[in-house]
N, C-alpha and C. Protein backbone atom coordinates (compact mmCIF):
# COMPACT_ATOMS: atom_id res chain seq x y z
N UNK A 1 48.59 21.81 -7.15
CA UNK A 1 49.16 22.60 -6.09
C UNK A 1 50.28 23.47 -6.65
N UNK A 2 50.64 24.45 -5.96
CA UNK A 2 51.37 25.66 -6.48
C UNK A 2 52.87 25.21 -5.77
N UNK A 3 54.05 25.34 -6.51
CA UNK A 3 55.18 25.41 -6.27
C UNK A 3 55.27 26.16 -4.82
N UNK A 4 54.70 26.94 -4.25
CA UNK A 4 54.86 27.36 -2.43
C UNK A 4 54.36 26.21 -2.06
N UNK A 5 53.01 26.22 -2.20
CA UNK A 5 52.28 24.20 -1.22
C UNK A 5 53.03 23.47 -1.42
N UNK A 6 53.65 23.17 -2.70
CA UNK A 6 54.41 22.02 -2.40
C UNK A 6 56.02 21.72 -1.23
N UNK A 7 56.44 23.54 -1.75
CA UNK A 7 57.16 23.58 -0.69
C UNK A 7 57.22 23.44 1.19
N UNK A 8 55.99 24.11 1.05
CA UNK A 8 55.59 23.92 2.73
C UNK A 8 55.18 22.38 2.82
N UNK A 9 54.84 21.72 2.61
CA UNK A 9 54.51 20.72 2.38
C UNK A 9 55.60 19.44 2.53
N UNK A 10 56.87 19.26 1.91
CA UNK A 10 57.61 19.03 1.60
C UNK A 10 58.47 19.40 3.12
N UNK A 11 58.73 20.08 3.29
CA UNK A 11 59.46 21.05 4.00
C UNK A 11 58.96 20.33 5.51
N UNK A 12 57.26 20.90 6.05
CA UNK A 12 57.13 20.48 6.89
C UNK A 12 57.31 18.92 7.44
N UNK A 13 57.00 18.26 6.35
CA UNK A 13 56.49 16.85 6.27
C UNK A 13 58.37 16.23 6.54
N UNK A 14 59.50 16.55 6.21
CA UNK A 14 60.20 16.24 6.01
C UNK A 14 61.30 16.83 7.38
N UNK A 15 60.49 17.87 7.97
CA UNK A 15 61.19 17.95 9.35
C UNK A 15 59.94 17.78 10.65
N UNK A 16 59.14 17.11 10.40
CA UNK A 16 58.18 16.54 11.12
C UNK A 16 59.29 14.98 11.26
N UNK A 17 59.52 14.12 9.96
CA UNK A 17 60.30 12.97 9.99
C UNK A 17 61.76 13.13 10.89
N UNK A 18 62.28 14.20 10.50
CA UNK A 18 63.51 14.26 11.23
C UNK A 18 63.27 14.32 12.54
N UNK A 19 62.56 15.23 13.01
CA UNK A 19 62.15 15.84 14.39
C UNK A 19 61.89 14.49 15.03
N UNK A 20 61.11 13.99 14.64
CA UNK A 20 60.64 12.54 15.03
C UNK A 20 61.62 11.74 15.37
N UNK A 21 62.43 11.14 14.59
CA UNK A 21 63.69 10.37 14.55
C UNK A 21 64.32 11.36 15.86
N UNK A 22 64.57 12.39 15.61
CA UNK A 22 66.06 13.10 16.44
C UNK A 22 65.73 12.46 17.64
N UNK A 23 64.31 12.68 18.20
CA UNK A 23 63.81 12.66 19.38
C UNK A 23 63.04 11.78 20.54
N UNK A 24 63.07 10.62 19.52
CA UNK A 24 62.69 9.67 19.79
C UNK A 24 64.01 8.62 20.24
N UNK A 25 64.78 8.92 19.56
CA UNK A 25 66.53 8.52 19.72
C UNK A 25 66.73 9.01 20.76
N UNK A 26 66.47 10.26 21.50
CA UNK A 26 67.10 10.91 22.77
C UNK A 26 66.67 9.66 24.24
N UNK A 27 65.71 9.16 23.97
CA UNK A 27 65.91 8.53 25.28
C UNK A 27 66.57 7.15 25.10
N UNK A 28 67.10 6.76 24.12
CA UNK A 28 68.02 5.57 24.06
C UNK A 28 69.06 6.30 24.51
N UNK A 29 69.57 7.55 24.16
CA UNK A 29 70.89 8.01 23.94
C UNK A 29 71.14 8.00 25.56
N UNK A 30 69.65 8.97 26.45
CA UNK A 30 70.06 8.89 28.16
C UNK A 30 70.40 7.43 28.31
N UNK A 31 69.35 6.38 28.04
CA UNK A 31 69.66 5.08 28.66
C UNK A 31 71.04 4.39 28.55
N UNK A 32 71.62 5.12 27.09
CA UNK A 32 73.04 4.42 27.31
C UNK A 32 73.98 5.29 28.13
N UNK A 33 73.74 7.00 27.86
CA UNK A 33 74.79 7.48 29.54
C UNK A 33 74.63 7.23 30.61
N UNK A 34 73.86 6.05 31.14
CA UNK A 34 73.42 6.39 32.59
C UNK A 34 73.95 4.90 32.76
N UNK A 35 73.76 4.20 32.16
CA UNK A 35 73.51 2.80 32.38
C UNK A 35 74.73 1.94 31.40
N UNK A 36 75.08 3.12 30.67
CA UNK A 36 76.51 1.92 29.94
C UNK A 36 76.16 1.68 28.15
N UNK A 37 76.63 1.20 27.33
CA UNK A 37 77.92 1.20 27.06
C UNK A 37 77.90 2.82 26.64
N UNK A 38 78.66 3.71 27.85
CA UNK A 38 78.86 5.48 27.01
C UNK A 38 79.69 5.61 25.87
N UNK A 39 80.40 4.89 25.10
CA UNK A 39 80.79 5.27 23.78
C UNK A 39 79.83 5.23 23.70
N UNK A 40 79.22 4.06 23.16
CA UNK A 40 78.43 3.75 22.12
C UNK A 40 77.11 4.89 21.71
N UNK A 41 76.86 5.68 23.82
CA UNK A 41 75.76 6.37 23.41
C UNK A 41 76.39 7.81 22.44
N UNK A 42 77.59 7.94 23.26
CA UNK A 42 78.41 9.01 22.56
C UNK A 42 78.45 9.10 20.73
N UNK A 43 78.18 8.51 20.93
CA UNK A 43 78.28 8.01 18.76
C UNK A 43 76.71 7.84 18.79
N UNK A 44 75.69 7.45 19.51
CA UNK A 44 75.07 7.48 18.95
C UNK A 44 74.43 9.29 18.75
N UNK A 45 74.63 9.81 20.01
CA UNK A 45 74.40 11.50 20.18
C UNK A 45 74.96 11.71 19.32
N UNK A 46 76.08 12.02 18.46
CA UNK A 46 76.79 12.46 17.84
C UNK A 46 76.24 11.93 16.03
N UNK A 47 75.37 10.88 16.02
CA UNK A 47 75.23 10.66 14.76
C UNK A 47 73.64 11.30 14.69
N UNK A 48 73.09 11.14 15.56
CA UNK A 48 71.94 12.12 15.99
C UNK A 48 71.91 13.42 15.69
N UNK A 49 72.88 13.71 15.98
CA UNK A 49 72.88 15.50 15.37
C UNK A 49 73.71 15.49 13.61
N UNK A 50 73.85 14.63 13.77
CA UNK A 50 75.03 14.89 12.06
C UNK A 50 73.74 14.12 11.45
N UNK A 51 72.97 13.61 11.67
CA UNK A 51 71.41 13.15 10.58
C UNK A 51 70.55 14.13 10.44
N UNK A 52 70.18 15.35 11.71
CA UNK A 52 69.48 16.25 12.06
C UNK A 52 69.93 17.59 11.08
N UNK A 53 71.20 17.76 10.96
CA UNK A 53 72.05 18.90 10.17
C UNK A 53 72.08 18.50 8.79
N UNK A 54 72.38 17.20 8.45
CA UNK A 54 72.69 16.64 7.23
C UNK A 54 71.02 17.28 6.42
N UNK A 55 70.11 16.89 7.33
CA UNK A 55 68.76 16.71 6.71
C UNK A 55 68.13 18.04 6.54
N UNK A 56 68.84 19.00 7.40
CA UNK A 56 68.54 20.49 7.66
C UNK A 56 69.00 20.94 6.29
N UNK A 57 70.68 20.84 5.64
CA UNK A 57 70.87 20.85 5.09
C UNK A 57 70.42 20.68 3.50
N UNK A 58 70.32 19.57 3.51
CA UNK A 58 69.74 19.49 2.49
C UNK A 58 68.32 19.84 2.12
N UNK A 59 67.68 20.00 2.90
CA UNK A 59 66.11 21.22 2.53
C UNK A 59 66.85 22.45 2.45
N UNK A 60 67.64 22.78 2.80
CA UNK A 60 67.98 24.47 2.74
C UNK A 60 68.35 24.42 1.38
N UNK A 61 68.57 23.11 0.87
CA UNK A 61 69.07 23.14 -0.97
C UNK A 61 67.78 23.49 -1.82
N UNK A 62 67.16 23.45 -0.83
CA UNK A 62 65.42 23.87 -1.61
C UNK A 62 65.02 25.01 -1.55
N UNK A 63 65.63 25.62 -0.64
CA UNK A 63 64.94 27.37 -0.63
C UNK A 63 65.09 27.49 1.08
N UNK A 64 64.46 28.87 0.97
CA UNK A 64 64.20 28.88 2.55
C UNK A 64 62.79 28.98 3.19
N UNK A 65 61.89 28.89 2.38
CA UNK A 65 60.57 28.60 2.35
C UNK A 65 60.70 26.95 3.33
N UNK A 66 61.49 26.03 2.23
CA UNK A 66 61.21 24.85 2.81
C UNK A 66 61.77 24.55 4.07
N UNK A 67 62.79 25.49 4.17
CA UNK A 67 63.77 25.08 5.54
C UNK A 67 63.07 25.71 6.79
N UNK A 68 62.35 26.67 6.89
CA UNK A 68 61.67 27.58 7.64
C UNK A 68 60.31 26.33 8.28
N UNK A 69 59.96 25.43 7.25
CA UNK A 69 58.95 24.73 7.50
C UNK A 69 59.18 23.38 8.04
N UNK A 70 60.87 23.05 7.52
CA UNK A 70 61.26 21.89 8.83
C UNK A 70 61.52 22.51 9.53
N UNK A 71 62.17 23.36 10.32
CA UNK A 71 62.09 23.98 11.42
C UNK A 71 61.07 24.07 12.54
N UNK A 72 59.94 24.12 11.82
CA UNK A 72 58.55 24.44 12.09
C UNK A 72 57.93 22.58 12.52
N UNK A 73 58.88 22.02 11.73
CA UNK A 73 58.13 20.26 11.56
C UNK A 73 59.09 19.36 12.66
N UNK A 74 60.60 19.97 12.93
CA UNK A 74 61.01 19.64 13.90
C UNK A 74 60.34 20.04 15.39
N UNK A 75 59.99 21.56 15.11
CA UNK A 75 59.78 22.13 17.25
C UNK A 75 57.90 21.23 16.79
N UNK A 76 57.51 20.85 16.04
CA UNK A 76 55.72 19.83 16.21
C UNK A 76 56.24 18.84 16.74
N UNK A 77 57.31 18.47 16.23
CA UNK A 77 57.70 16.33 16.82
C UNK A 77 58.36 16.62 17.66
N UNK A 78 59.01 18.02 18.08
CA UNK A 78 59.39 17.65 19.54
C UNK A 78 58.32 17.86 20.68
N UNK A 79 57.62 18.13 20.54
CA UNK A 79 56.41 18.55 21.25
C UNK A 79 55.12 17.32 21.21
N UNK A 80 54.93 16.63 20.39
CA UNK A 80 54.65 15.62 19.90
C UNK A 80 55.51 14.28 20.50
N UNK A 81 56.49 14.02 20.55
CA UNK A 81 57.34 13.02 21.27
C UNK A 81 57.34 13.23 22.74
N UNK A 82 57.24 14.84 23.16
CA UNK A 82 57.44 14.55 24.79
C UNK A 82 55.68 14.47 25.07
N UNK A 83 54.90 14.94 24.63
CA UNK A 83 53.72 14.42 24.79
C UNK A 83 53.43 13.37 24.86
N UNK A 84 53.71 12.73 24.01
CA UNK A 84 53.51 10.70 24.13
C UNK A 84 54.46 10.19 25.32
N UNK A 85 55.87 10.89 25.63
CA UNK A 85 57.11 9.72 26.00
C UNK A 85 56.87 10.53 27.39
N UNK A 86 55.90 11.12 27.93
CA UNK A 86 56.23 12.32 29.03
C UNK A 86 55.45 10.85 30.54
N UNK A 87 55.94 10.99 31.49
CA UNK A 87 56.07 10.18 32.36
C UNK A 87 57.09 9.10 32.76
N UNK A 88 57.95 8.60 31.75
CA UNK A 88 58.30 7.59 30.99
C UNK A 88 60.06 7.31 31.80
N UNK A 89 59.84 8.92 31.88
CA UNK A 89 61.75 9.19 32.62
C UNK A 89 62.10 8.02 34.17
């Protein structure tokens, strides 16, 4: 495979994982504002996005080929998570 495939590749596959994680975390995060303990959800929202940036980040250390393609691998797993978790609210 050619140094681009591997990038898209890489890239997608690696904000498909994040996307996944971010968003799958979001409905613990409602269950703890609604229902208690709200620090705790507060930290957890808050470490939710500093894993999401951290991870953004560091693909952007790869180019922008690869970052363009988590981007692309995050909006699949969010679309992908409310598809599965959709009724659920």
């Amino acid at each position: 495979m050619t140094d681009l495939m591997v990038s898209l590749v890489i890239g997608g596959f690696a904000g498909l994982l994040l996307g996944a994680v971010h968003f799958y975390s979001l409905g613990r995060v409602v269950d703890m504002l609604v229902q208690g303990p709200i620090g705790l959800g507060l930290l957890l929202q808050l470490l939710r996005f500093a894993v999401l940036g951290a991870g953004l980040y560091g693909i952007a250390q790869l180019g922008a080929v690869p970052l363009v393609c988590a981007g692309a691998g995050v909006v699949l797993a969010r679309s992908l998570v409310l598809r599965q978790t959709k009724g659920r609210a």
